[in-house]
Each structure stands twice: as C-alpha cells, then as structure tokens.
C-alpha atoms as a PDB file:
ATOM      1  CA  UNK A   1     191.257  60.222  84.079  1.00  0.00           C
ATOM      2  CA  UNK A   2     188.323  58.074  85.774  1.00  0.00           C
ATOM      3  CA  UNK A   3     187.274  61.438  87.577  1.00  0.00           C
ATOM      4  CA  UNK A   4     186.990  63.541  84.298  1.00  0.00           C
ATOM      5  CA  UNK A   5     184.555  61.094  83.092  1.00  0.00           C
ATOM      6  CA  UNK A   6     182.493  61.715  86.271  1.00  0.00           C
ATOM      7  CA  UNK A   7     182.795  65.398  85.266  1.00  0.00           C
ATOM      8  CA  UNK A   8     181.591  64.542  82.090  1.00  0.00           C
ATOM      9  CA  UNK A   9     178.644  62.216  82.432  1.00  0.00           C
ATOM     10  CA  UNK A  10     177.720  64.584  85.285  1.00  0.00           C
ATOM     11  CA  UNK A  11     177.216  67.744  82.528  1.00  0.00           C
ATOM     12  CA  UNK A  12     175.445  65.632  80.045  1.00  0.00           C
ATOM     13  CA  UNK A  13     172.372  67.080  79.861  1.00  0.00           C
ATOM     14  CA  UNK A  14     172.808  70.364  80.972  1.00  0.00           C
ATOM     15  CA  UNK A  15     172.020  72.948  78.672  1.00  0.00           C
ATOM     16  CA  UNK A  16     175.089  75.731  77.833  1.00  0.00           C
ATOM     17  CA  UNK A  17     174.927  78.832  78.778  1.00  0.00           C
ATOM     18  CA  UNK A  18     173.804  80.211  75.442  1.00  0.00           C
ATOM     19  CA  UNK A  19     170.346  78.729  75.706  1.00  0.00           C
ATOM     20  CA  UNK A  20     167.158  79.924  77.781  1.00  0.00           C
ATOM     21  CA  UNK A  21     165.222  78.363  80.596  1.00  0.00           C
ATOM     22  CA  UNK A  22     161.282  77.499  78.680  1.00  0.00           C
ATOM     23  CA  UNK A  23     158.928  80.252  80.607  1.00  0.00           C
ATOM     24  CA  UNK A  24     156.651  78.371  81.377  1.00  0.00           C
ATOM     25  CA  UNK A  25     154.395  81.201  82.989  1.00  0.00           C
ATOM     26  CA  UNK A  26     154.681  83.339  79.771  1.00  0.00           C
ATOM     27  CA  UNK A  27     151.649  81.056  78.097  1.00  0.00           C
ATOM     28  CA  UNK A  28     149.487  80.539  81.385  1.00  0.00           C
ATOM     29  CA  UNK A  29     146.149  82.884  81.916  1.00  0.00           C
ATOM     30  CA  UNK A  30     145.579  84.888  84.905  1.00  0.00           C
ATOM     31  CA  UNK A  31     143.858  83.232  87.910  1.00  0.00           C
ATOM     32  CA  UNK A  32     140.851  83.602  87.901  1.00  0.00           C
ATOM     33  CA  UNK A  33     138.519  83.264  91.241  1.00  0.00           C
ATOM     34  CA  UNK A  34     135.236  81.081  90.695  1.00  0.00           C
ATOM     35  CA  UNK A  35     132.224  82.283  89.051  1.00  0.00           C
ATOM     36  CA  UNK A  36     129.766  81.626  92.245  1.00  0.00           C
ATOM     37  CA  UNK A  37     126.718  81.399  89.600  1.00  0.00           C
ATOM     38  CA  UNK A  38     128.088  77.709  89.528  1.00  0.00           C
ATOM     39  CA  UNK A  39     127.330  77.731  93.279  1.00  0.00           C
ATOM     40  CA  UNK A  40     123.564  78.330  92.443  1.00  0.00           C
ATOM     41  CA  UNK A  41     122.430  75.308  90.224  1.00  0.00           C
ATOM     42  CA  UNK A  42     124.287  73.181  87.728  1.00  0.00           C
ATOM     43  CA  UNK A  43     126.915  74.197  85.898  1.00  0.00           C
ATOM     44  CA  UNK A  44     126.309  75.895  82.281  1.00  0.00           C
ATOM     45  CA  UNK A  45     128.298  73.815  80.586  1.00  0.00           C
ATOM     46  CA  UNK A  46     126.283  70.881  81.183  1.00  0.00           C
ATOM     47  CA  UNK A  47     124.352  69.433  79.056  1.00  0.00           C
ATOM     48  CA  UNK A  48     121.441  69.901  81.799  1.00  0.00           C
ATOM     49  CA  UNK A  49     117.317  71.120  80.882  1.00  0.00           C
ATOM     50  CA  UNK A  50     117.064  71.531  84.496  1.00  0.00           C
ATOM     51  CA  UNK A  51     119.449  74.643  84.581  1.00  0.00           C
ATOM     52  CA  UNK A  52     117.847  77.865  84.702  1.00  0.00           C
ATOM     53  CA  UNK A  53     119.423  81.174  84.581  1.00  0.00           C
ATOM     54  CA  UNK A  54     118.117  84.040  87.166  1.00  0.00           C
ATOM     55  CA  UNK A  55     116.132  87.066  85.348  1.00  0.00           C
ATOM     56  CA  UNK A  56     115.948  90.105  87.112  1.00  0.00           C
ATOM     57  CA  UNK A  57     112.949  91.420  88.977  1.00  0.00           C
ATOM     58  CA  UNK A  58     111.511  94.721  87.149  1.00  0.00           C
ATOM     59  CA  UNK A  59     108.908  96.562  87.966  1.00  0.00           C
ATOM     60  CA  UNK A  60     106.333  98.876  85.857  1.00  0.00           C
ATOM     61  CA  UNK A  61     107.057 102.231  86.072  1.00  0.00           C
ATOM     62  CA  UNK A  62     104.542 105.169  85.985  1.00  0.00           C
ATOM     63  CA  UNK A  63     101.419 102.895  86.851  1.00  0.00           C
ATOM     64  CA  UNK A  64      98.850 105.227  89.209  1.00  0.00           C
ATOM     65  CA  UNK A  65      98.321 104.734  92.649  1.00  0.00           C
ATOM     66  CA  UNK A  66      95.386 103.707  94.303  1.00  0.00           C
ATOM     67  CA  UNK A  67      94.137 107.541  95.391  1.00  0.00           C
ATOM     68  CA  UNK A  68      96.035 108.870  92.505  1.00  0.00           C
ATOM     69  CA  UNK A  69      93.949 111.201  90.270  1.00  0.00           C
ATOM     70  CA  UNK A  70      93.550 108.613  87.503  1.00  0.00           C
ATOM     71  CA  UNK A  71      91.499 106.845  89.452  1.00  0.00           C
ATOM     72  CA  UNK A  72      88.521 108.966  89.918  1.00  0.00           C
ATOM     73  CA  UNK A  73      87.146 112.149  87.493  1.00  0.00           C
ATOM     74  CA  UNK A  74      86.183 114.898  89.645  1.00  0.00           C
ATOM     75  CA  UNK A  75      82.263 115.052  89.252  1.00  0.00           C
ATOM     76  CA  UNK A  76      79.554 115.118  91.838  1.00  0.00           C
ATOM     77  CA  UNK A  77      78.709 112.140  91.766  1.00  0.00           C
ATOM     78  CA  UNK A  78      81.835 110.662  92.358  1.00  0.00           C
ATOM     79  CA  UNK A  79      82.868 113.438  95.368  1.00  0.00           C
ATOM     80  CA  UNK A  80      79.540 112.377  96.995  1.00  0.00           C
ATOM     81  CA  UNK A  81      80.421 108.987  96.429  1.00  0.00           C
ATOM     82  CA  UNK A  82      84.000 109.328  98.136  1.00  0.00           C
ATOM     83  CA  UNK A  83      82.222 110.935 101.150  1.00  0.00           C
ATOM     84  CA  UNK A  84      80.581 107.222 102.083  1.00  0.00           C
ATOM     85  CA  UNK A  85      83.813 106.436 103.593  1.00  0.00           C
ATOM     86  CA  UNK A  86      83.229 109.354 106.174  1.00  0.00           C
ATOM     87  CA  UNK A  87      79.773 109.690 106.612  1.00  0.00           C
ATOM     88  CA  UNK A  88      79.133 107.501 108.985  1.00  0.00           C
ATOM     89  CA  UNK A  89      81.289 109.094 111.606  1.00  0.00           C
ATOM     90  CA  UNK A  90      79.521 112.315 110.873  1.00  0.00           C
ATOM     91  CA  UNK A  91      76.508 110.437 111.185  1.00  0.00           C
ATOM     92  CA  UNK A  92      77.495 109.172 114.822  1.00  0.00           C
ATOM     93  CA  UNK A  93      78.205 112.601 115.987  1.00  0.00           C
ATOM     94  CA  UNK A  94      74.722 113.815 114.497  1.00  0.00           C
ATOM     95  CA  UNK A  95      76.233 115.281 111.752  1.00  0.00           C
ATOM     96  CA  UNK A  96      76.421 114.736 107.599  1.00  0.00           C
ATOM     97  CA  UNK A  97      78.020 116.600 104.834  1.00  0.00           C
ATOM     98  CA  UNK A  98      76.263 117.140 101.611  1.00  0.00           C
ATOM     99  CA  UNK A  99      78.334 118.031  98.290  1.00  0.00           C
ATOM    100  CA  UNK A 100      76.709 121.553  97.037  1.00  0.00           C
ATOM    101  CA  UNK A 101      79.141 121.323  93.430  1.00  0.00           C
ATOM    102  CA  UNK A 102      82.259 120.716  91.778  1.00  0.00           C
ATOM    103  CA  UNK A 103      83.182 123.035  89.242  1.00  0.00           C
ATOM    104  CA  UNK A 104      86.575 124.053  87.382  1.00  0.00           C
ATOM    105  CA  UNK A 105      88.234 121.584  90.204  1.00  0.00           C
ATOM    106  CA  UNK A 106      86.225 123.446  93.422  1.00  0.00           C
ATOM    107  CA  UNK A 107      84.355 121.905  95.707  1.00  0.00           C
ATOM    108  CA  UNK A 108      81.732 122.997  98.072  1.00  0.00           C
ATOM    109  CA  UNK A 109      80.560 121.373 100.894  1.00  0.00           C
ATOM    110  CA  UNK A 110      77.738 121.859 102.929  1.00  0.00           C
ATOM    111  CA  UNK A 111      78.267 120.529 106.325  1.00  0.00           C
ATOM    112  CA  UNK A 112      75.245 119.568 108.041  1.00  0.00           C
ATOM    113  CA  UNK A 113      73.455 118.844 111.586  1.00  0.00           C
ATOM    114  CA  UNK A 114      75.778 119.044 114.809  1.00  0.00           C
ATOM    115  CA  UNK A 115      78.892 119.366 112.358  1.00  0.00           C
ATOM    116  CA  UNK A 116      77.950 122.302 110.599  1.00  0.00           C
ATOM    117  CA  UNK A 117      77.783 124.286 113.862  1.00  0.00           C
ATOM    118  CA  UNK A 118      80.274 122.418 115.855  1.00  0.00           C
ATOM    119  CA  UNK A 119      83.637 124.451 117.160  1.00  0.00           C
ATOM    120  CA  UNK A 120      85.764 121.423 115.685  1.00  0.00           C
ATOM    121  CA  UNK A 121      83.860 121.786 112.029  1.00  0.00           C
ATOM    122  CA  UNK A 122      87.050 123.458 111.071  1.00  0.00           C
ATOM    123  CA  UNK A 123      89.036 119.906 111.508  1.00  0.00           C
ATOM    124  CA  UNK A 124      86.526 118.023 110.578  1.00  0.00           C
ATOM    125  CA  UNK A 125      86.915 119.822 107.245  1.00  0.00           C
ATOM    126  CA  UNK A 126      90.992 119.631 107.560  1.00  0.00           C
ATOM    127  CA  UNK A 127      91.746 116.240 108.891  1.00  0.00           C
ATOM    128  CA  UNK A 128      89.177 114.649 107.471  1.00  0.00           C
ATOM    129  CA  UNK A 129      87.109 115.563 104.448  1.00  0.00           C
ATOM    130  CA  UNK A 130      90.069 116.929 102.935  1.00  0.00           C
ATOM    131  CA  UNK A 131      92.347 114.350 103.471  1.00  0.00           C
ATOM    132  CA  UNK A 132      89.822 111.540 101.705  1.00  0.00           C
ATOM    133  CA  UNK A 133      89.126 113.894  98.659  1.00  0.00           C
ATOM    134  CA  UNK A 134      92.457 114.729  98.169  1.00  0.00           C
ATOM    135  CA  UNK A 135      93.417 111.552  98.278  1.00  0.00           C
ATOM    136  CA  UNK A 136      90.978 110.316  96.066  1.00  0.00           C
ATOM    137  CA  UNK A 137      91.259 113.056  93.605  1.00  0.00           C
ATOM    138  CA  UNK A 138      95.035 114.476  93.993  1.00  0.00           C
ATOM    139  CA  UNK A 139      95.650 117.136  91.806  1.00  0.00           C
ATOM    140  CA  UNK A 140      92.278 117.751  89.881  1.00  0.00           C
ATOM    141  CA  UNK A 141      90.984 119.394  93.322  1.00  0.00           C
ATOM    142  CA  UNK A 142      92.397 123.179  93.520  1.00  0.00           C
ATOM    143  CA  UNK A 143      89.788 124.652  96.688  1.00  0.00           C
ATOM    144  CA  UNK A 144      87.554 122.744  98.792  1.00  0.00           C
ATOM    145  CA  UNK A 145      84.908 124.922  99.977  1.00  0.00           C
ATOM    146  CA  UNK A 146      82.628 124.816 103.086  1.00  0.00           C
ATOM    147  CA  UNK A 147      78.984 126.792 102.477  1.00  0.00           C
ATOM    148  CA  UNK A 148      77.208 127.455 105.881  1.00  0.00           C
ATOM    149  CA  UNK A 149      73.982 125.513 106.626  1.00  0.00           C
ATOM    150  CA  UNK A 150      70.860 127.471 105.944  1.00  0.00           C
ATOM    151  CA  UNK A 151      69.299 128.069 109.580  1.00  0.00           C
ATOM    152  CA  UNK A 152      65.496 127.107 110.850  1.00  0.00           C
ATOM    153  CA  UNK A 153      64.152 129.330 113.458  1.00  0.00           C
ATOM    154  CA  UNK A 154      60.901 127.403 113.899  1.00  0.00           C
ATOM    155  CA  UNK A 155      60.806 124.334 115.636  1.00  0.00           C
ATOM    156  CA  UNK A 156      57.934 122.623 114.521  1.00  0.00           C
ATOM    157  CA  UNK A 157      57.407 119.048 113.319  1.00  0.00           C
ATOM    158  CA  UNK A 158      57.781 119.958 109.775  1.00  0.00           C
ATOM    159  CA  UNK A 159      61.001 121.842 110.600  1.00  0.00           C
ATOM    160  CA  UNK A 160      62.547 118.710 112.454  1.00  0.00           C
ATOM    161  CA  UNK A 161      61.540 115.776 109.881  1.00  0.00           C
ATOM    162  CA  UNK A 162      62.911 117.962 106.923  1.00  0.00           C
ATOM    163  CA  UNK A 163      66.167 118.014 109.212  1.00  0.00           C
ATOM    164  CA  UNK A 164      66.398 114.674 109.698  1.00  0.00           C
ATOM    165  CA  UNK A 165      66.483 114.174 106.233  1.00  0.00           C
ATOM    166  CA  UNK A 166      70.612 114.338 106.313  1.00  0.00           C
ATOM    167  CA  UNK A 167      70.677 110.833 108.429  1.00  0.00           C
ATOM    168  CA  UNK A 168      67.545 108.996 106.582  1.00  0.00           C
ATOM    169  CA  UNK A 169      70.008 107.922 103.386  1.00  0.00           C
ATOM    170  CA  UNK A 170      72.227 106.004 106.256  1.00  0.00           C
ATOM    171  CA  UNK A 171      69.426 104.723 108.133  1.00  0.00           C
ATOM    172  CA  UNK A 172      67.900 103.320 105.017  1.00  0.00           C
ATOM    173  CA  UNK A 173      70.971 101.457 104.644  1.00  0.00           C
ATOM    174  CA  UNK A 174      70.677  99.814 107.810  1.00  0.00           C
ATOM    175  CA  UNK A 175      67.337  98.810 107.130  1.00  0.00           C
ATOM    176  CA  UNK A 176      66.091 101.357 109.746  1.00  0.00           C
ATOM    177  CA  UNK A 177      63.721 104.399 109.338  1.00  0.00           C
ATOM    178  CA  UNK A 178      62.669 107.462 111.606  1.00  0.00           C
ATOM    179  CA  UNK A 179      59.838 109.560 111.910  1.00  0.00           C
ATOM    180  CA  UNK A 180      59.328 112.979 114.241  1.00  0.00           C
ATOM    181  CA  UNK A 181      55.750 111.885 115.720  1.00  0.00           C
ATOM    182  CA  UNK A 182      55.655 115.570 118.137  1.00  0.00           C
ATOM    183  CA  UNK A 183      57.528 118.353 119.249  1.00  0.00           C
ATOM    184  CA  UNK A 184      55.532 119.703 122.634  1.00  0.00           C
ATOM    185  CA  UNK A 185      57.611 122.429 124.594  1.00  0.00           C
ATOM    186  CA  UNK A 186      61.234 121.271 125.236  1.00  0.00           C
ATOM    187  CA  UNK A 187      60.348 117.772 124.108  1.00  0.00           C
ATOM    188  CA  UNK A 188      60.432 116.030 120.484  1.00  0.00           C
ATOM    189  CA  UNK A 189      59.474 112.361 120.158  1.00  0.00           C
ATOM    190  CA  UNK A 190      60.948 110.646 117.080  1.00  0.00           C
ATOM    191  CA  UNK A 191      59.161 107.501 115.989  1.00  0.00           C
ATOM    192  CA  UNK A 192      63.056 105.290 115.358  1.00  0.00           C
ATOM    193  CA  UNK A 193      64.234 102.092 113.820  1.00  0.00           C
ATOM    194  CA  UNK A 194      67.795 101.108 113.004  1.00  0.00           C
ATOM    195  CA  UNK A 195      71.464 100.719 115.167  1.00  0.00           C
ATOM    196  CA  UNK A 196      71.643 102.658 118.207  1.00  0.00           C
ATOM    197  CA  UNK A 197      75.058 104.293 117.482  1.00  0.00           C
ATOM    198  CA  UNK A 198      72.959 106.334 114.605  1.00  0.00           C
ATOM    199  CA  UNK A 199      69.783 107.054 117.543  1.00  0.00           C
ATOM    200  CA  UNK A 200      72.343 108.625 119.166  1.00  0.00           C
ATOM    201  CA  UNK A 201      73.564 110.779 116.251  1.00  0.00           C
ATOM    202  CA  UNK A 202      69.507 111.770 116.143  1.00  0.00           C
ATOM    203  CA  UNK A 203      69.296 112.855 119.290  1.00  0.00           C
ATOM    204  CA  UNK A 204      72.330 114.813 118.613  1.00  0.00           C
ATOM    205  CA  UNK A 205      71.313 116.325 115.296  1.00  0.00           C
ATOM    206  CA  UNK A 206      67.867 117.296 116.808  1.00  0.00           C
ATOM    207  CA  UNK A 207      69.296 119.140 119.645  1.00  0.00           C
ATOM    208  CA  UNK A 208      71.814 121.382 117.763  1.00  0.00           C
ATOM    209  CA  UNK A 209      69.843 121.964 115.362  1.00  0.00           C
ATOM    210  CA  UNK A 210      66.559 123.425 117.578  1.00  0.00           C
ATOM    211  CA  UNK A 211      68.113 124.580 121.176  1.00  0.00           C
ATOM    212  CA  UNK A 212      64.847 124.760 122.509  1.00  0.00           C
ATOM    213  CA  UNK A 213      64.177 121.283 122.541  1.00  0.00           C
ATOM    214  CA  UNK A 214      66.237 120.088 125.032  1.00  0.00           C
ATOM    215  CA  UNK A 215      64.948 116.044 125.328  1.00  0.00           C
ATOM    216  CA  UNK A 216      64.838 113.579 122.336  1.00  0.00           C
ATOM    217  CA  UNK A 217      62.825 110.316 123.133  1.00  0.00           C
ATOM    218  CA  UNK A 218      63.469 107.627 120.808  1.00  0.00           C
ATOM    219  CA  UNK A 219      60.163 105.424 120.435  1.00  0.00           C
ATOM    220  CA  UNK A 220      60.107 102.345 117.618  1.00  0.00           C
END
C-alpha cells in the first residue's frame, strides 16, 4: 500500500501518453553568423552621429586620356607645337624637323640638317616623331609624311646662314644667337652664343649640309 503511493506521487506530473513534447525549435530562426560591418565602427542600431556607412569608390567612365585625340585638333600649329618636345634632340644631333602641312588628317614633315640626310632618318621618323604625334593626336592622324630637304650646291656664306636658320628658333630660346662670319676653302667660322650641346649640333648641321667644309670654328 505505502509503495503504490510512491508509484503515485512519483507519476504526478508526467504528462500521458496522449499529449506532445512543446517543440521548442519549431519557433526559433536560423543561426545566423555575424554581420562583420559591426566589426567596422559602431553598431547601426545605435543611436550614434559618429557612425558612417562605407560608399563605394566609382570612377568616371569615358573621360579622355592625356594624348587622347580630344585633347589636341589636328592643325599646324598645334603639330608644330607638339614637335617642341623633340626638337631639341634633333637639335643636338644638328638636325630639326619643320611641319610642311596637315591636311584631311596627313602630315608632312620636312626633316632638316644632319637628320634629313642621316641613314637613321627612317627611325627618327618611326620611333620618334611618330610616336609623339600619334600620341598626341590618336586617331585624327591617318599618314605622316616625310618631304626630302631641298639641296644647296653652293657653299657660300649666304647658303650657310639661310641653313642655320632651322637651329636659330632654339637658340633664341636659350638666349643665344649665331652668325656665319666666313666660309674660306674647307673652313666656315660661325660667330656663336648659347649652350654648347646646341654648338655642337652647328657644327654638325654645317658639315652635312656642305661636305666641302670640313672644319667649323665656333667664335662668340
């Protein structure tokens, strides 16, 4: 008798076989890993001015380039005014280039003094002059063009000064000036102001130019 009130006390409580276990998992949302944009500041749902929320880098899109076509109209002017940027290396090896025209997107060049006759004019043309117009100009350039320099058979004075006429723009720059003061035999003496890298494009220029003179004396 005392143990089937055990029994009983014991099963007080217990629920009967006709009812169901509460799922308690049934009404609980999927885990969910932490949003790391908490990581970066404080959290959004703070009441917080100093919070601020990332905006993504953009970028403008079809802005020109630097040596993009848009940059430059292809006129005379403006092709001679490219050249600068190459001149004086032509300059230094005696040499210029002079911008005959530009029309219906062709160019003609003229190149001048030790370049125009030099074996390597071809590259000059190629790796150089080319390259900086084309660069400058893109698409609006169909042909460059080089024209052959006009040849002097006399060597005179005259002939020499109007020669030198290709390096006097640079010199002016500098603040120099030069002069042809004789031409006696194999000898020319050029009257010469300005930075000796350019005296020695003179002597240069002189001497491809007129093969008969074969010394160039440089006299300020």
């Amino acid at each position: 008798m005392a143990a089937a009130a055990a029994t009983n006390i014991l099963l007080i409580g217990i629920p009967s076989g006709r009812q169901k276990l509460p799922n308690n998992n049934h009404h609980q949302p999927p885990y969910r890993p932490p949003n790391p944009i908490h990581f970066l500041g404080k959290h959004p749902n703070n009441n917080n001015n100093n919070y601020k929320k990332k905006t993504p880098i953009t970028f403008a899109s079809g802005s020109p380039g630097l040596y993009s076509a848009d940059q430059f109209e292809l006129t005379r002017e403006n092709v001679d005014l490219v050249l600068e940027d190459v001149r004086p290396y032509l300059i230094a090896d005696g040499g210029n280039v002079d911008v005959v025209s530009v029309d219906n997107g062709v160019v003609s060049l003229q190149l001048q003094g030790a370049c125009g006759s030099c074996p390597s004019s071809t590259t000059t043309m190629t790796m150089g002059i080319e390259r900086v117009l084309k660069e400058k100009f893109g698409d609006a350039i169909k042909e460059i063009c080089q024209v052959d320099d006009e040849q002097i058979n006399e060597t005179t004075v005259e002939a020499v000064n109007s020669h030198l006429d290709i390096l006097r723009p640079a010199i002016k720059n500098y603040g120099g000036s030069v002069q042809v003061l004789s031409v006696e035999g194999g000898d020319c003496t050029v009257k010469y102001v300005g930075p000796e890298s350019i005296g020695s494009g003179i002597r240069a220029a002189i001497k491809e130019k007129f093969p008969d003179i074969v010394n160039v004396v440089l006299t300020d």
